[in-house]
N, C-alpha and C. Protein backbone atom coordinates (compact mmCIF):
# COMPACT_ATOMS: atom_id res chain seq x y z
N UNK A 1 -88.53 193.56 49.36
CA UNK A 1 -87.53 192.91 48.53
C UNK A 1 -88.09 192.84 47.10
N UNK A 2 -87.01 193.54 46.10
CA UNK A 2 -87.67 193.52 44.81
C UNK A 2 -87.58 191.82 43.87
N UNK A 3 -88.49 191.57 43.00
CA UNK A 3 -88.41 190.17 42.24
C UNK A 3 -87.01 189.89 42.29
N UNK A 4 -86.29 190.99 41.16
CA UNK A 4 -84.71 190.56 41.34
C UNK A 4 -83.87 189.82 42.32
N UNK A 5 -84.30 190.84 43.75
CA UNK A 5 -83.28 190.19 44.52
C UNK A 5 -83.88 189.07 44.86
N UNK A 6 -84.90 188.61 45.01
CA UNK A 6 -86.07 187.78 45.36
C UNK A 6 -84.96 186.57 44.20
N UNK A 7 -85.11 186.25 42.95
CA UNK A 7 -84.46 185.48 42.34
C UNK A 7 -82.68 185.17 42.14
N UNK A 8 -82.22 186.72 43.16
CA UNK A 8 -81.17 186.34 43.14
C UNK A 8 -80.87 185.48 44.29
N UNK A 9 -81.41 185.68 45.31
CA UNK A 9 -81.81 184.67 46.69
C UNK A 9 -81.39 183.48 46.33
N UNK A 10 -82.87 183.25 45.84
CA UNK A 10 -83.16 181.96 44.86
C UNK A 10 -81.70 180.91 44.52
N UNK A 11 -81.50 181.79 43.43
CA UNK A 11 -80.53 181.12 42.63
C UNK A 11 -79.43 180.82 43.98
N UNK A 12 -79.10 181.93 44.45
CA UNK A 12 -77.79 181.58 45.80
C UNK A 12 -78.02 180.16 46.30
N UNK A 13 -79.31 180.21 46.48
CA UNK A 13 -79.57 178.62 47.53
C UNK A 13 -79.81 177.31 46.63
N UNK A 14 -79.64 177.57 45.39
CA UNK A 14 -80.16 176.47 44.61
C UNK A 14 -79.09 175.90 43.87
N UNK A 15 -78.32 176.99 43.64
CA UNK A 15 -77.53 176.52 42.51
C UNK A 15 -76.37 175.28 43.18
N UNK A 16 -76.18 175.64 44.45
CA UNK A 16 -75.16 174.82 45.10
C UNK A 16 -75.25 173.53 45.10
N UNK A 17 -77.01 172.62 45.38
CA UNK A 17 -77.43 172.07 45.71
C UNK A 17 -77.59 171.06 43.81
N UNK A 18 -78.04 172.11 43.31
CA UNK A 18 -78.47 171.29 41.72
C UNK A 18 -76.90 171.01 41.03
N UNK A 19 -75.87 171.57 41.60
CA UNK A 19 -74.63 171.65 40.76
C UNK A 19 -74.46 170.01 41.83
N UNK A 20 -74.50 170.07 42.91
CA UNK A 20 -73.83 168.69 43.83
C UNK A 20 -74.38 167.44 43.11
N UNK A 21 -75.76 167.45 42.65
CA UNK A 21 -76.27 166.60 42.36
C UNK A 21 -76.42 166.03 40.62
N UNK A 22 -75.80 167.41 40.36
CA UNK A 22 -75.46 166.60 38.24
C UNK A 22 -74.10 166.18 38.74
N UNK A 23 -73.03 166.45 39.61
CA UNK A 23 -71.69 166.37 39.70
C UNK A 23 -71.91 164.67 40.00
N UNK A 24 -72.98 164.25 41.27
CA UNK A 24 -73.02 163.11 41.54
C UNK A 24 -73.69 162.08 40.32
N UNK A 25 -74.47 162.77 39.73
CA UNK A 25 -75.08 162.04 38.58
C UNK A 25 -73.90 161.85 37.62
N UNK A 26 -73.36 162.41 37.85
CA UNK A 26 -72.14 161.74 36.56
C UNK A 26 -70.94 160.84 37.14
N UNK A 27 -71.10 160.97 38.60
CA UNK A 27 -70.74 160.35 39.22
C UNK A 27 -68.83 160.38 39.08
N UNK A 28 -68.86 162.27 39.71
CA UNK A 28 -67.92 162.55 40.15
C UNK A 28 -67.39 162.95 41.49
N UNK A 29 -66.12 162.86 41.85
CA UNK A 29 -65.74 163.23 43.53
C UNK A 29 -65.87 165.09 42.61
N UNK A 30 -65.63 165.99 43.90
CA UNK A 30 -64.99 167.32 43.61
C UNK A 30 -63.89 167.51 42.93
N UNK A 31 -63.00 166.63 43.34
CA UNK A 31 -61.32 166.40 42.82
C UNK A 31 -61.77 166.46 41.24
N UNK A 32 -62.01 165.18 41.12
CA UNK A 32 -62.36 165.14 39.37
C UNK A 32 -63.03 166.12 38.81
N UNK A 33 -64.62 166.69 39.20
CA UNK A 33 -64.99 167.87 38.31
C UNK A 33 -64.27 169.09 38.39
N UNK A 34 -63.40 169.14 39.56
CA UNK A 34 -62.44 170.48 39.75
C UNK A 34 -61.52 170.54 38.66
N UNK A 35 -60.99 169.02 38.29
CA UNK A 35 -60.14 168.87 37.73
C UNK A 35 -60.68 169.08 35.41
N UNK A 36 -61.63 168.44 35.59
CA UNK A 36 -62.01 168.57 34.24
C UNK A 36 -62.53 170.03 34.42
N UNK A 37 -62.74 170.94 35.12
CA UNK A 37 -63.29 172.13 34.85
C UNK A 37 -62.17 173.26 35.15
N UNK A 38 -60.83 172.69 35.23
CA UNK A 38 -59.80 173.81 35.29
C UNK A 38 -60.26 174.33 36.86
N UNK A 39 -60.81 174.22 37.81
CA UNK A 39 -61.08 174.55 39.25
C UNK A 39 -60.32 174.02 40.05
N UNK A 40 -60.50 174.85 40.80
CA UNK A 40 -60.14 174.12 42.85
C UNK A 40 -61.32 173.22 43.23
N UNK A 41 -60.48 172.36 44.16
CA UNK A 41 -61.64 171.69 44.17
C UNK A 41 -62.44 172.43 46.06
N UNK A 42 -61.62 173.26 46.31
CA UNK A 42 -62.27 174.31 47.37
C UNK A 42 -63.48 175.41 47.02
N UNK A 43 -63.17 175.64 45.12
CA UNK A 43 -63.99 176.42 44.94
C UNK A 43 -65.02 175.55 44.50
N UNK A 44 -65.65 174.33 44.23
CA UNK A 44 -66.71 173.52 43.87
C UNK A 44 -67.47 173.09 45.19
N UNK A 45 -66.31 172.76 46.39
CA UNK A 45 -66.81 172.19 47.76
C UNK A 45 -67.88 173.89 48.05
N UNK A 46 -66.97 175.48 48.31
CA UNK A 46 -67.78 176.79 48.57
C UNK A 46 -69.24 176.38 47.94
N UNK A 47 -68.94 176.26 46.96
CA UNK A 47 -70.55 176.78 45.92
C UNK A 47 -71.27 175.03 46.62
N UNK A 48 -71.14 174.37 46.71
CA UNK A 48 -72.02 173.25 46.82
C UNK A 48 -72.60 173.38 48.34
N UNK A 49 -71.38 174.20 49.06
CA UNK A 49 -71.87 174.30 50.30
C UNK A 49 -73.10 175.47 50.61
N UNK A 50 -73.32 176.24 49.53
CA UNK A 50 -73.55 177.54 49.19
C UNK A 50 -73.11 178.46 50.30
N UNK A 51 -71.67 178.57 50.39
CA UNK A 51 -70.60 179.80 51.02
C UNK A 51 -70.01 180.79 49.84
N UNK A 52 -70.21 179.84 48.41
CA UNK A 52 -69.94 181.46 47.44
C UNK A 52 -71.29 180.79 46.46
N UNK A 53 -71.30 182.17 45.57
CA UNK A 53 -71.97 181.84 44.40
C UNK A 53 -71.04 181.53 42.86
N UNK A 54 -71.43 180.84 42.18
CA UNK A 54 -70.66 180.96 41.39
C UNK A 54 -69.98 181.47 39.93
N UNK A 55 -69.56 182.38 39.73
CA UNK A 55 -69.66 183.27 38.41
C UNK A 55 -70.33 182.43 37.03
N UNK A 56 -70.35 183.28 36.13
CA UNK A 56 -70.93 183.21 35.13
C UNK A 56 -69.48 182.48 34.04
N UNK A 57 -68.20 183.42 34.88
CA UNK A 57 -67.19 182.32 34.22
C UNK A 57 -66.90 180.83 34.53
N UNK A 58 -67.27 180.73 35.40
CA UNK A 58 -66.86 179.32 36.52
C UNK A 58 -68.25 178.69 36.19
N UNK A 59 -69.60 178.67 35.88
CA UNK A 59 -69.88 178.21 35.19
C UNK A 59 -70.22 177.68 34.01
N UNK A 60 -69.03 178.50 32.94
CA UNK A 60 -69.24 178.20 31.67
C UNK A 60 -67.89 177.43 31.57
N UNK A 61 -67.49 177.05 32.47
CA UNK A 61 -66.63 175.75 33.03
C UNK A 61 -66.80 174.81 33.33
N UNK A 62 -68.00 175.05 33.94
CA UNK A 62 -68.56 173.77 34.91
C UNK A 62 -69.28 172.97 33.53
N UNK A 63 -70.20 173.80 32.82
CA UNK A 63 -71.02 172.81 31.81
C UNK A 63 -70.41 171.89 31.08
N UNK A 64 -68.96 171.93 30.42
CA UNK A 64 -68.69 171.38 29.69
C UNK A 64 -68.04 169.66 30.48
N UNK A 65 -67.96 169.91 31.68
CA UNK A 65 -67.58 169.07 32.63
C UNK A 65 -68.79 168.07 33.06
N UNK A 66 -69.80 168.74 32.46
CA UNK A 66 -71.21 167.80 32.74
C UNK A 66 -71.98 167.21 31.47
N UNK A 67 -71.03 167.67 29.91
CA UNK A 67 -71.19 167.37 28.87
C UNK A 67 -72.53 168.15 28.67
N UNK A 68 -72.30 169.49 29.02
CA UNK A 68 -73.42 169.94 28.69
C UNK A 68 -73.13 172.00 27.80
N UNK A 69 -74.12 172.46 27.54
CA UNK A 69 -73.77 173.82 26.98
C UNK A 69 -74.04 174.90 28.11
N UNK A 70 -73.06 176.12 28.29
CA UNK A 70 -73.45 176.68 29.24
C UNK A 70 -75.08 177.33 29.35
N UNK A 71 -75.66 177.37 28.13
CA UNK A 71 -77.30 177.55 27.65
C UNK A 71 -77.83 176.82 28.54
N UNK A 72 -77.57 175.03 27.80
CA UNK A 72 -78.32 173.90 29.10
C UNK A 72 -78.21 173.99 30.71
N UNK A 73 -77.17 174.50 31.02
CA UNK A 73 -76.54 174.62 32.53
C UNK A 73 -77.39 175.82 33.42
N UNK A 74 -77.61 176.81 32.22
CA UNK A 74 -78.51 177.81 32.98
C UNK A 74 -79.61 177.48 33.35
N UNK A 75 -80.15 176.89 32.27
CA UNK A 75 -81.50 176.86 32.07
C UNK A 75 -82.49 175.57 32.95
N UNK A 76 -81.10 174.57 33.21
CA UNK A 76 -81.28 173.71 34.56
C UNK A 76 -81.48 174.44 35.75
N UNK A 77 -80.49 175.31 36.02
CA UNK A 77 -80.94 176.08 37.00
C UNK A 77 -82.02 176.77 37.28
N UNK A 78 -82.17 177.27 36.13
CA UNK A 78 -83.47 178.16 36.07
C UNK A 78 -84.84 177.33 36.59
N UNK A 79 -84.64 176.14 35.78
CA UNK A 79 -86.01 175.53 35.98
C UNK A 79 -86.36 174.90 37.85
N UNK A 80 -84.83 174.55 38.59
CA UNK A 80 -84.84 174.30 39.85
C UNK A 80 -85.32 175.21 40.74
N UNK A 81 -84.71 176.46 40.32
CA UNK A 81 -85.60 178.04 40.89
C UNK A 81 -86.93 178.04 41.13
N UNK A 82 -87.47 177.58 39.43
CA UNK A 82 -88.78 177.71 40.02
C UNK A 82 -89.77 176.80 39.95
N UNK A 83 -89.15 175.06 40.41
CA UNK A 83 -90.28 174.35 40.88
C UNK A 83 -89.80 174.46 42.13
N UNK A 84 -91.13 173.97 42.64
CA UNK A 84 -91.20 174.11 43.91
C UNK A 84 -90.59 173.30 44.95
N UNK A 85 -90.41 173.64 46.04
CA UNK A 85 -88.88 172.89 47.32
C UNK A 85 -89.92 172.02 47.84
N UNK A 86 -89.49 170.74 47.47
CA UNK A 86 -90.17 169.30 48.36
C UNK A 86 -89.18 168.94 49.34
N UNK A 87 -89.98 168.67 50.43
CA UNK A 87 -89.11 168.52 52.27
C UNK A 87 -89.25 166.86 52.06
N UNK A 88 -88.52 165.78 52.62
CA UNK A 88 -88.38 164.80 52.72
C UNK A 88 -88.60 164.32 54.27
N UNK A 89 -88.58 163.68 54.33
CA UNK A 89 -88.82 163.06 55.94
C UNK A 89 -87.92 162.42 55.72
N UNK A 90 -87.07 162.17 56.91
CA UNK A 90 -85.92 161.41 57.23
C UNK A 90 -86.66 160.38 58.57
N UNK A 91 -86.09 158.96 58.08
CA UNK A 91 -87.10 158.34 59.82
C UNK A 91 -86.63 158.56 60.92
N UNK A 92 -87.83 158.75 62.03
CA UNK A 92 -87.77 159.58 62.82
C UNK A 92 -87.36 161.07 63.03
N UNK A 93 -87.39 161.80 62.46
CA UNK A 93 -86.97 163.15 62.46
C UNK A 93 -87.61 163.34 60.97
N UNK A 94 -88.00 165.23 61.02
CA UNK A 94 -88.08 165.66 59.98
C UNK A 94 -87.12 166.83 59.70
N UNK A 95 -86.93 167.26 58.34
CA UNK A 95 -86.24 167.76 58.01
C UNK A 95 -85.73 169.22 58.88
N UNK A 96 -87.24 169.88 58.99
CA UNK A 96 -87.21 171.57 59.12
C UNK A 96 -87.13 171.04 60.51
N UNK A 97 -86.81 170.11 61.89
CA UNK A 97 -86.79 170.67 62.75
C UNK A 97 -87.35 168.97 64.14
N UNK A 98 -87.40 168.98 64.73
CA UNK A 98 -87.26 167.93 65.65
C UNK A 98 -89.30 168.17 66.18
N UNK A 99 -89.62 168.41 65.99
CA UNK A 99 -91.82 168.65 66.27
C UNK A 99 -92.06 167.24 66.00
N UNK A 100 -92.33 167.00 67.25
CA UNK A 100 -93.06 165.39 67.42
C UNK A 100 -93.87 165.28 66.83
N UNK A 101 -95.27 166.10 66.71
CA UNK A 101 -96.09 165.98 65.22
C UNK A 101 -95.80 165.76 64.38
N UNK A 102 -94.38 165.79 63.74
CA UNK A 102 -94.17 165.17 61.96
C UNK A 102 -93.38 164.61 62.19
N UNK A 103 -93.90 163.29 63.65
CA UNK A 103 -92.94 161.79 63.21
C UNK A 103 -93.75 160.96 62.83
């Protein structure tokens, strides 16, 4: 697998996850950022679920809905790409999987 696709991976699994969580930081439903970003709110639920990715038009939609520039919006992403994925423990259970060792 070349870097490219290696970061396009990346981005697939990230972006869904960092978009759910500025949406909640501003402390919107889907309805509403669908709505300030000219979207469905089916196409914000896809990408958060990461079932699509989301264009380069649809997010130069999304930024301004987060009071931000589509520059800043990338470049959030970018930086989620590449720090590194911290696992949480949930009590009793861990994340990656039910192993009695990481209760």
């Amino acid at each position: 697998m070349s870097r490219d696709d290696r970061a396009s991976t990346s981005f697939g699994l990230v972006v869904g996850p960092v978009l759910k969580g500025l949406r909640k930081s501003h402390q919107l439903t889907q309805t509403e950022l669908a709505a300030r970003a000219g979207l469905t709110e089916d196409s914000i639920r896809r990408v958060e679920l990461v079932q699509n990715r989301p264009s380069v038009a649809m997010l130069a939609k999304l930024a301004p809905a987060f009071n931000m520039s589509l520059a800043d919006l990338l470049t959030t992403l970018r930086d989620a790409i590449e720090r590194p994925i911290r696992f949480r423990r949930r009590r009793g259970a861990a994340h990656l999987g039910e192993d009695p060792r990481l209760r």
